[in-house]
Protein backbone atom coordinates (compact mmCIF):
# COMPACT_ATOMS: atom_id res chain seq x y z
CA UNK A 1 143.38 113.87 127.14
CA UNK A 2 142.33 112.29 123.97
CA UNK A 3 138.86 113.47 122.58
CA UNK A 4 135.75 111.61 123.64
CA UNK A 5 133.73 109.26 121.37
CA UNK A 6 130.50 110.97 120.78
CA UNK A 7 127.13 108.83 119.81
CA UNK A 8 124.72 111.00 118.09
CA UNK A 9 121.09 109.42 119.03
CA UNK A 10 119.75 107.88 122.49
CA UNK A 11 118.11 104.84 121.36
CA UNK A 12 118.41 101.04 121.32
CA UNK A 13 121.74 101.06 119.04
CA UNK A 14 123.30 103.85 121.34
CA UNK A 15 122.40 101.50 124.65
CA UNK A 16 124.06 99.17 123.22
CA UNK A 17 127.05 101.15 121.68
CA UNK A 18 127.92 102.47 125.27
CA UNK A 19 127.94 99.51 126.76
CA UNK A 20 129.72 96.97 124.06
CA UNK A 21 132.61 100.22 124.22
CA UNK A 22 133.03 99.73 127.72
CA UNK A 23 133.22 95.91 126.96
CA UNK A 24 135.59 96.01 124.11
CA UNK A 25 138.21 97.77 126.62
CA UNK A 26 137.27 101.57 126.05
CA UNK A 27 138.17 103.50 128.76
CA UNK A 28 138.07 107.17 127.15
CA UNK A 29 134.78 109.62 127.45
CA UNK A 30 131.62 108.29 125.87
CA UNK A 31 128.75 111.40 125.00
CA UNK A 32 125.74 110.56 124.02
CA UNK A 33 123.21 113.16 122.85
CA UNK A 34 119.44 112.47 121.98
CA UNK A 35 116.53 114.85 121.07
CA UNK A 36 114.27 112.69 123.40
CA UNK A 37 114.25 113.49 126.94
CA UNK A 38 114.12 110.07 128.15
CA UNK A 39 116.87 107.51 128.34
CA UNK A 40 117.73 105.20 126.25
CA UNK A 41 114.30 102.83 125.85
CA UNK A 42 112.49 100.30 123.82
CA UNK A 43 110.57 101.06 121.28
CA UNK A 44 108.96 97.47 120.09
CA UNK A 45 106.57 97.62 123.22
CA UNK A 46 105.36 101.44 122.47
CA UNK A 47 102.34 99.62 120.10
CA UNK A 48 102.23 96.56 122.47
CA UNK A 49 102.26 96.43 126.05
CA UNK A 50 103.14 99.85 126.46
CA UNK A 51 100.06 101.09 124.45
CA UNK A 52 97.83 98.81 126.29
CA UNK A 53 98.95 99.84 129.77
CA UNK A 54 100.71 96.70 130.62
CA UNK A 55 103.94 98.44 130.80
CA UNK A 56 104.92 100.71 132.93
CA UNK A 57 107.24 103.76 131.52
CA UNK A 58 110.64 102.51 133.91
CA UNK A 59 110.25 99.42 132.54
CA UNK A 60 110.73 99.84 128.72
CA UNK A 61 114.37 101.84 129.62
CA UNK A 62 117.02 99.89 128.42
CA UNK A 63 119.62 100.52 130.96
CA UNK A 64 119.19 102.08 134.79
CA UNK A 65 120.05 105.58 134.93
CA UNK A 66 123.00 104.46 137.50
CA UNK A 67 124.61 102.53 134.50
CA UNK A 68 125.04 105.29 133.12
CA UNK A 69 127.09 107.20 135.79
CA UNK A 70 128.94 103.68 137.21
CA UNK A 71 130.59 103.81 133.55
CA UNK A 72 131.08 107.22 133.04
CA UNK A 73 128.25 108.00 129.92
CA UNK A 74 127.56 111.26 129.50
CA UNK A 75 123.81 111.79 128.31
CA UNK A 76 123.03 114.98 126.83
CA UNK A 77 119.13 114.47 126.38
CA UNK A 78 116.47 117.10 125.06
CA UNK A 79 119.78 117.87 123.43
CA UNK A 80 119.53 118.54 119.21
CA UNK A 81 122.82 118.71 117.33
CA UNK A 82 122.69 120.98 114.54
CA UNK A 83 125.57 120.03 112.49
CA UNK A 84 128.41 117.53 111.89
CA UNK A 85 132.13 118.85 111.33
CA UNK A 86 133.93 116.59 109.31
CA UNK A 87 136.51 118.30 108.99
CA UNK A 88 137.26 119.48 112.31
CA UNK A 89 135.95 116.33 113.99
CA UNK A 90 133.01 117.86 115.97
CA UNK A 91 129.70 118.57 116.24
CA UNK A 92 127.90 121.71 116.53
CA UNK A 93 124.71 121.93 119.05
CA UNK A 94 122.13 124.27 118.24
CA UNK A 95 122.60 126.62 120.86
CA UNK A 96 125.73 127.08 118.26
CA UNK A 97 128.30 125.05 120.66
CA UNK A 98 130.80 122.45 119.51
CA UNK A 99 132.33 119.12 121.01
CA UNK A 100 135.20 117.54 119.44
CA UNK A 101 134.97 113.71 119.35
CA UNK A 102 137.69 111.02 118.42
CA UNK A 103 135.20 108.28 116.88
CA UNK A 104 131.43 109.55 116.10
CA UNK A 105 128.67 106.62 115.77
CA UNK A 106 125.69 108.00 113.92
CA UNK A 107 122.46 106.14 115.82
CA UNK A 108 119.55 108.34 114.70
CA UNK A 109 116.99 105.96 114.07
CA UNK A 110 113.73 106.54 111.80
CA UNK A 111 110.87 108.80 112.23
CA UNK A 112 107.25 108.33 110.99
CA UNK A 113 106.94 108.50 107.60
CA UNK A 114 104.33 111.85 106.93
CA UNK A 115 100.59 111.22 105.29
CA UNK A 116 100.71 113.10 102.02
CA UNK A 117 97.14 114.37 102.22
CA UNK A 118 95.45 117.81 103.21
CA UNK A 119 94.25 117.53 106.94
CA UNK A 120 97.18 115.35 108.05
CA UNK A 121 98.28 118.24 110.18
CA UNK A 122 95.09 117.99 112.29
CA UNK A 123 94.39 117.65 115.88
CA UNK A 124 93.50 114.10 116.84
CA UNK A 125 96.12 112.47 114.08
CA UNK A 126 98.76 110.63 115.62
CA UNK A 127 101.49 108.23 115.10
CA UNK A 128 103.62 106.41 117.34
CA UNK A 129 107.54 106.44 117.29
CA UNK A 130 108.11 107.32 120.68
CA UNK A 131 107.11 107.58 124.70
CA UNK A 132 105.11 110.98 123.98
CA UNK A 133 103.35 110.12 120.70
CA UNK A 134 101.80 106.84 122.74
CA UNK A 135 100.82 109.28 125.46
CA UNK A 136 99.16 111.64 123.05
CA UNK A 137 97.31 108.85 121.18
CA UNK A 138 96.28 107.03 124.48
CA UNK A 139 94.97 109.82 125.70
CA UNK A 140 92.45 110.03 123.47
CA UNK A 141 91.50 106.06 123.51
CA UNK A 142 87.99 106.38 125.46
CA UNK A 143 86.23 103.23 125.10
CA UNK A 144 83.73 103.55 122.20
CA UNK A 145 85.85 106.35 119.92
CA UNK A 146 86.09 105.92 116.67
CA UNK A 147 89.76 105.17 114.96
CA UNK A 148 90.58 105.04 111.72
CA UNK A 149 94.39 103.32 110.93
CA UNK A 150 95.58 104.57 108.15
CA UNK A 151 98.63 101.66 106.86
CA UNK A 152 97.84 97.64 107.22
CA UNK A 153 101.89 97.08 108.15
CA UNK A 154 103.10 95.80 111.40
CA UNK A 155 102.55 98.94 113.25
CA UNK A 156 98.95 99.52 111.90
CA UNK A 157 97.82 95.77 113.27
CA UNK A 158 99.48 95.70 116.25
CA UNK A 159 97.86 98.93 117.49
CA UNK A 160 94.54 97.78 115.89
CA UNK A 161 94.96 94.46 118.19
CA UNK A 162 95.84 97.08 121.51
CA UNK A 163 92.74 99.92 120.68
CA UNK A 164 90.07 96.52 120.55
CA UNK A 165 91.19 95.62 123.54
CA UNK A 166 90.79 99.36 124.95
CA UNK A 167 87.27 98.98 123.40
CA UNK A 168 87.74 101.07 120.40
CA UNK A 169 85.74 100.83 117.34
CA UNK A 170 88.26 100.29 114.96
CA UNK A 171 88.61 101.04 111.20
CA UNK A 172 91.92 99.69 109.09
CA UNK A 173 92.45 101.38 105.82
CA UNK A 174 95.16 100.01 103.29
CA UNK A 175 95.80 101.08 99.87
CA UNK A 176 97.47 97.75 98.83
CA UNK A 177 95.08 95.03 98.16
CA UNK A 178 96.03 92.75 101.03
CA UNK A 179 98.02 93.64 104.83
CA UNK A 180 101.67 93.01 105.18
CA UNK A 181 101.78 93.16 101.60
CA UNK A 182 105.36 94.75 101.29
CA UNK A 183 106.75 92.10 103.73
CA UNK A 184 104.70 88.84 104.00
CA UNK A 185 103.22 86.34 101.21
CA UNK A 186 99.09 85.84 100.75
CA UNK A 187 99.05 83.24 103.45
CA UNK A 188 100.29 85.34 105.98
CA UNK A 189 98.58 88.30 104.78
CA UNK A 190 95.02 86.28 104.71
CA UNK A 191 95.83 84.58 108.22
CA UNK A 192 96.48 88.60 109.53
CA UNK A 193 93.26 89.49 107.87
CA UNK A 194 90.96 86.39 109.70
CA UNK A 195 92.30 87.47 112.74
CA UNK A 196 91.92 91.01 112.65
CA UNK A 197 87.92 90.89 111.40
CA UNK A 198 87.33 88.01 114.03
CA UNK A 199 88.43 90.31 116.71
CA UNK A 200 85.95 92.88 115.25
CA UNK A 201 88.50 95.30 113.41
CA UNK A 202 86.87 96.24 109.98
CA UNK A 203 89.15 96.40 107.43
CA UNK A 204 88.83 98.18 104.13
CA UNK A 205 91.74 97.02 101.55
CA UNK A 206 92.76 98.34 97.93
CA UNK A 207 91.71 101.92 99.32
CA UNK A 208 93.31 105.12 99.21
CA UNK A 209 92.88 108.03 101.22
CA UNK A 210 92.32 111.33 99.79
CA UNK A 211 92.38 113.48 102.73
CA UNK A 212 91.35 113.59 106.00
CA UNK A 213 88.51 116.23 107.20
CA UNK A 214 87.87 118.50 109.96
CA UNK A 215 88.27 122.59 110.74
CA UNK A 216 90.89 122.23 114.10
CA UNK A 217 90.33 118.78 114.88
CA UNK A 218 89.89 115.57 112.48
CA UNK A 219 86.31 114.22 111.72
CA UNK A 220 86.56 111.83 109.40
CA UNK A 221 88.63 109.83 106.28
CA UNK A 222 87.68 110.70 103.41
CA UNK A 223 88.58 107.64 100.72
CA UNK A 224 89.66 107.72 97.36
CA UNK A 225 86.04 107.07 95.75
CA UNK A 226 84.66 110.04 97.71
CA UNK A 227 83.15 108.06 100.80
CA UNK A 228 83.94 109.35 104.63
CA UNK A 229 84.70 107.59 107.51
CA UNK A 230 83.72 109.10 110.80
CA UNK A 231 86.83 109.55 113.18
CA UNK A 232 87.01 110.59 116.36
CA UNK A 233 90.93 110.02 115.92
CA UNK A 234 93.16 108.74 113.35
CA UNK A 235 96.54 106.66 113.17
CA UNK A 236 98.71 106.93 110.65
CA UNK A 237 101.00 104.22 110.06
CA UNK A 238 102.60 104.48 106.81
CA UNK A 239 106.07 103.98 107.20
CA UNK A 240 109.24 105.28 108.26
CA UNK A 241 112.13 107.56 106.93
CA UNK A 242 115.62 107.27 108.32
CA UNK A 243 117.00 110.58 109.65
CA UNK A 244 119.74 111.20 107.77
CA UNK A 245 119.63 114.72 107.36
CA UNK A 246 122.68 115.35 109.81
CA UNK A 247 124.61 112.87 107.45
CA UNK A 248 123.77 113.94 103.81
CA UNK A 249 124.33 117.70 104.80
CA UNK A 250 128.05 116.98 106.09
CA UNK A 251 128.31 114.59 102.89
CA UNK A 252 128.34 111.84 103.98
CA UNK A 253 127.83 108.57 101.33
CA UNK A 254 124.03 107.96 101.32
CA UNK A 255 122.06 105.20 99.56
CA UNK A 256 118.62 104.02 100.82
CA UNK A 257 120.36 105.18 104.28
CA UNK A 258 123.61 106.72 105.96
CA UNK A 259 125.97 104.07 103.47
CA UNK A 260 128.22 101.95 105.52
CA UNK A 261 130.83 99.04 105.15
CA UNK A 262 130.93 95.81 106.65
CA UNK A 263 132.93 97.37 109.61
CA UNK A 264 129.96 100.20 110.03
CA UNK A 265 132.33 102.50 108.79
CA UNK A 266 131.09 105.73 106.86
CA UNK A 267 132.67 107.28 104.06
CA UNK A 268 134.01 109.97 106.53
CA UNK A 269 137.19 109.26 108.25
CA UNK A 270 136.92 108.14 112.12
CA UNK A 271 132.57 108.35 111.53
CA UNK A 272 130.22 105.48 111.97
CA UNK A 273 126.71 104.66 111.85
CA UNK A 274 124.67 101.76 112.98
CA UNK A 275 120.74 101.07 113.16
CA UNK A 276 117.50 101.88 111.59
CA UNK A 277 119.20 105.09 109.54
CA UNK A 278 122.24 102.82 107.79
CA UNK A 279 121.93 100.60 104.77
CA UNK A 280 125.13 97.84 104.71
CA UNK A 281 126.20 95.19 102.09
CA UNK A 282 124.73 91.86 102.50
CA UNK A 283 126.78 88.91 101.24
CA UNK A 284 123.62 86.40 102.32
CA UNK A 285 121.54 88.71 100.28
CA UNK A 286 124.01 89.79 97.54
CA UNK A 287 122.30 93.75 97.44
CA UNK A 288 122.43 96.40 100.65
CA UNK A 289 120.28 96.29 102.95
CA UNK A 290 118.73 98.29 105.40
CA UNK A 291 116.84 96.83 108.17
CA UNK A 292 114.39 98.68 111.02
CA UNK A 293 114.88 96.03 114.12
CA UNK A 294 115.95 95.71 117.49
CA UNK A 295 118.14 93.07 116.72
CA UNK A 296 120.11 95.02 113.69
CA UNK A 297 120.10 97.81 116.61
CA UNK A 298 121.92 95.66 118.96
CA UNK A 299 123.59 93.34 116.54
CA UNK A 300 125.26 96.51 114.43
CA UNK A 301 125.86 98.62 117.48
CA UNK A 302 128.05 95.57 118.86
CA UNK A 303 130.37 95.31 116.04
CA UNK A 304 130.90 99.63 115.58
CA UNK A 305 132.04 99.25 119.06
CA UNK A 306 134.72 96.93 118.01
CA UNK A 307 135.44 98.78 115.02
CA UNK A 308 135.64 102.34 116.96
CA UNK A 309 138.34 100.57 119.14
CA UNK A 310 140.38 98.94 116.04
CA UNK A 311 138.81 95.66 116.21
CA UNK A 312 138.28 93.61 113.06
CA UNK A 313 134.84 93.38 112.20
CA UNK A 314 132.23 92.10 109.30
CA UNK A 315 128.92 92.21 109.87
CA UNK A 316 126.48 90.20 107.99
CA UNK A 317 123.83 89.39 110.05
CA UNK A 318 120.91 86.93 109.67
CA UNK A 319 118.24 89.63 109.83
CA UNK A 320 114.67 88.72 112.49
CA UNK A 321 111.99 90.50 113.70
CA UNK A 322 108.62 89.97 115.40
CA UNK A 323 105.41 90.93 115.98
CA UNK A 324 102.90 90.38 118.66
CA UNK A 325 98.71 90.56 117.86
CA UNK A 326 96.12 89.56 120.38
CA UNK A 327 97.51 86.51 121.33
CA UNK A 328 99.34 85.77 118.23
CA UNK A 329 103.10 85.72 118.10
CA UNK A 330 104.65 85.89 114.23
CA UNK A 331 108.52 85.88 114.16
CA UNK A 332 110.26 86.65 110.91
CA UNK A 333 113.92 85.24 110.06
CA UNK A 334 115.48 86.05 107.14
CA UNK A 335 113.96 88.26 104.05
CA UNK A 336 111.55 87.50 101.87
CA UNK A 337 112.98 89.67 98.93
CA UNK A 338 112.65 87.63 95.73
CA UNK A 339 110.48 84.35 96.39
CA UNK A 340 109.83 82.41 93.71
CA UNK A 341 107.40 79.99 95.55
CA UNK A 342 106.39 79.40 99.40
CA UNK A 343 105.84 75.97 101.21
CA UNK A 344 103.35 75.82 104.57
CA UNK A 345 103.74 73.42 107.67
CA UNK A 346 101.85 73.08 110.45
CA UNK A 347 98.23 73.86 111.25
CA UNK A 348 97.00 77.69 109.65
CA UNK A 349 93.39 77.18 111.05
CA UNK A 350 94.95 76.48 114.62
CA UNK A 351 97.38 79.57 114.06
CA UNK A 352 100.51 77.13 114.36
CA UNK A 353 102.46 77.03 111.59
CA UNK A 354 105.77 78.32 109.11
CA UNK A 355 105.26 79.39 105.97
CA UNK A 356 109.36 79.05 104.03
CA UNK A 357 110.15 82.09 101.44
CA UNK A 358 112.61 79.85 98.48
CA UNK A 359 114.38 81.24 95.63
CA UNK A 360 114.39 77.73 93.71
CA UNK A 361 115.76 75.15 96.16
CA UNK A 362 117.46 78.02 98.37
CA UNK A 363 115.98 79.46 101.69
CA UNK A 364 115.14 83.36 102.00
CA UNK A 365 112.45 83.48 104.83
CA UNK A 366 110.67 81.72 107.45
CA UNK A 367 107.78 83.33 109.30
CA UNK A 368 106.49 81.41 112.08
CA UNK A 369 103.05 81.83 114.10
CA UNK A 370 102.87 80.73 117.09
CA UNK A 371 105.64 78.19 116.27
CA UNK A 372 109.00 79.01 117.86
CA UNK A 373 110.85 75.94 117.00
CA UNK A 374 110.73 76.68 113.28
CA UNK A 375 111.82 79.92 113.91
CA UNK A 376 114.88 79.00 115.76
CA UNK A 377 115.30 76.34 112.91
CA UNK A 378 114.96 78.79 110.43
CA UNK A 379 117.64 81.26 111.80
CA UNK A 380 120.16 78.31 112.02
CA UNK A 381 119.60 76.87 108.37
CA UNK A 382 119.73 80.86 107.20
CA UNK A 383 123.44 80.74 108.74
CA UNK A 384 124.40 77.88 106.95
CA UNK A 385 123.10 78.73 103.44
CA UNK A 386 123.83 75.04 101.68
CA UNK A 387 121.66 73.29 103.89
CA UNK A 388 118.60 72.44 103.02
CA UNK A 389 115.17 74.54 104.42
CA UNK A 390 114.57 73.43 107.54
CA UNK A 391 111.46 71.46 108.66
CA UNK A 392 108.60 72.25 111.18
């Protein structure tokens, strides 16, 4: 019997990896370990619905467990692995055991990027990557407390819009001068900001954080110029590293991420990697590129299947995203890398409009609020890079 393909990581891409496998033909063993102990699941909803109680913890799995077992996955969850074996084509667990695989796909996502400040190692200081980090933090969300988000990115706002509606009193701190300022221009960034104070969030920009205080449990922020900010619990939501530890220890290629070719392909022989953790050459975007999205998850995971069963494959995907806030829906295609200038359609007062990234005459970006059309627009004139920016 020919050795099993082994997926390292239980998340989105590995879903989706298991079951594209089985599409593309596969009929050997497929083992999947993950460090979580829950099933493959979605993550998106963890600072949306899921935070806010509107989801229920069944729902955000990906996959029934009976999938699983009708197509003969094995899931190894709660399961570390310690080591990979080049060499010999296995992986080591930590309880020191091996498994030989055929094909490995390396799917081991991101993890929350650490606060480099003293008291970040406090009680009552949370972030939230996964099922038990939500639980942790919504325990602790009694109507009236005081939290402090540290980060004014994606995650920070969206779980600012979910603790208002809980009834927190909510503080935003951001060292930058203005929110979503790594991935959106001023207009976006001063729409986000109008929203957030109108729904009662205050939000303090251009500040650091020096440290945050307490003996066993946090009390308070304490900001760059010396002020605190009472906390009954902070949020810290500065980021994300990819976990490529496994990787760079078995030497694997790394650059911004596990390095892989247009086929997913690592610089190992017969090892691939897909997902948050891998950075891959983009002709649209002439640079690599790593991207932290469900729809790299799926979209990557689909073509290492192919490619772990011989398939020809180039991925070059047209890179989206989203984000849900109160009742605000923004939805990303493309990146913004590089803008010379932006143009705005649509109504910004009545939260329905684009705002188009260009790079002279040429297309980079669209995000769209509460305007789906331009979005789908968008993604189809990003395909087709000579046409012209597509309008509202």
């Amino acid at each position: 019997m020919s050795a099993p393909f082994v997926i390292v990581g239980a998340g989105q891409a590995a879903a989706q990896a298991a079951t594209s496998l089985r599409q593309e033909g596969y009929t050997g063993e497929i083992v999947v370990y993950g460090d979580e102990p829950y099933l493959p699941y979605q993550r998106p909803p963890l600072s949306k619905a899921y935070l806010g109680d509107e989801m229920t913890e069944d729902r955000l799995e990906l996959k029934a467990p009976k999938f699983y077992a009708d197509n003969g996955v094995e899931m190894h969850l709660s399961t570390r692995i310690a080591r990979l074996l080049p060499a010999e084509k296995s992986v080591e667990l930590t309880d020191g055991t091996t498994r030989t695989y055929g094909a490995l796909l390396l799917a081991t996502g991101t993890r929350a990027r650490p606060l480099p400040v003293p008291g970040a190692e406090l009680a009552g200081v949370h972030s939230i990557r996964s099922i038990d980090d939500v639980k942790r933090f919504r325990a602790e969300c009694a109507p009236g407390a005081r939290l402090v988000i540290i980060g004014g990115g994606y995650i920070g706002l969206e779980t600012a819009a979910k603790a208002k509606k809980l009834g927190l009193d909510v503080t935003l701190v951001e060292g930058l001068p203005r929110l979503l300022a790594r991935v959106a221009c001023p207009t976006i960034s001063d729409f986000a900001r109008t929203l957030h104070e109108g729904h009662g969030v205050r939000l303090l920009l251009g500040t650091g954080v020096a440290a945050l205080k307490g003996a066993d449990r946090v009390t308070g922020v304490e900001l760059a110029g010396g002020t605190v900010l009472p906390a009954d619990l902070v949020l810290t939501a500065v980021g994300a590293l990819p976990n490529l530890e496994l990787a760079a220890e078995a030497g694997l290629a790394i650059e911004n991420g596990v390095k892989v070719d247009a086929a997913t392909r690592t610089s190992a022989p017969d090892i691939f990697a897909v997902g948050d953790v891998t950075s891959f050459p983009s002709a649209l975007y002439g640079r690599r590129v790593r991207l932290e999205s469900v729809q790299n998850a799926i979209d990557q995971a689909k073509a290492a299947a192919k490619a772990m069963v011989g398939g020809e494959v180039h991925y070059d995907p047209i890179p989206w995203f989203w984000s849900d806030q109160y009742d605000i829906k923004l939805q990303i295609a493309g990146l913004m890398d590089g803008y010379e200038r932006t143009e705005v359609e649509g109504d910004v007062a009545g939260a329905k409009f684009s705002v188009r990234y260009l790079l002279g005459d040429r297309l980079l970006a669209v995000c769209s609020v509460n305007d789906p059309k331009s979005h789908m627009l968008a993604r189809r004139a990003l395909a087709t890079p000579a046409a012209p920016a597509p309008a509202g």
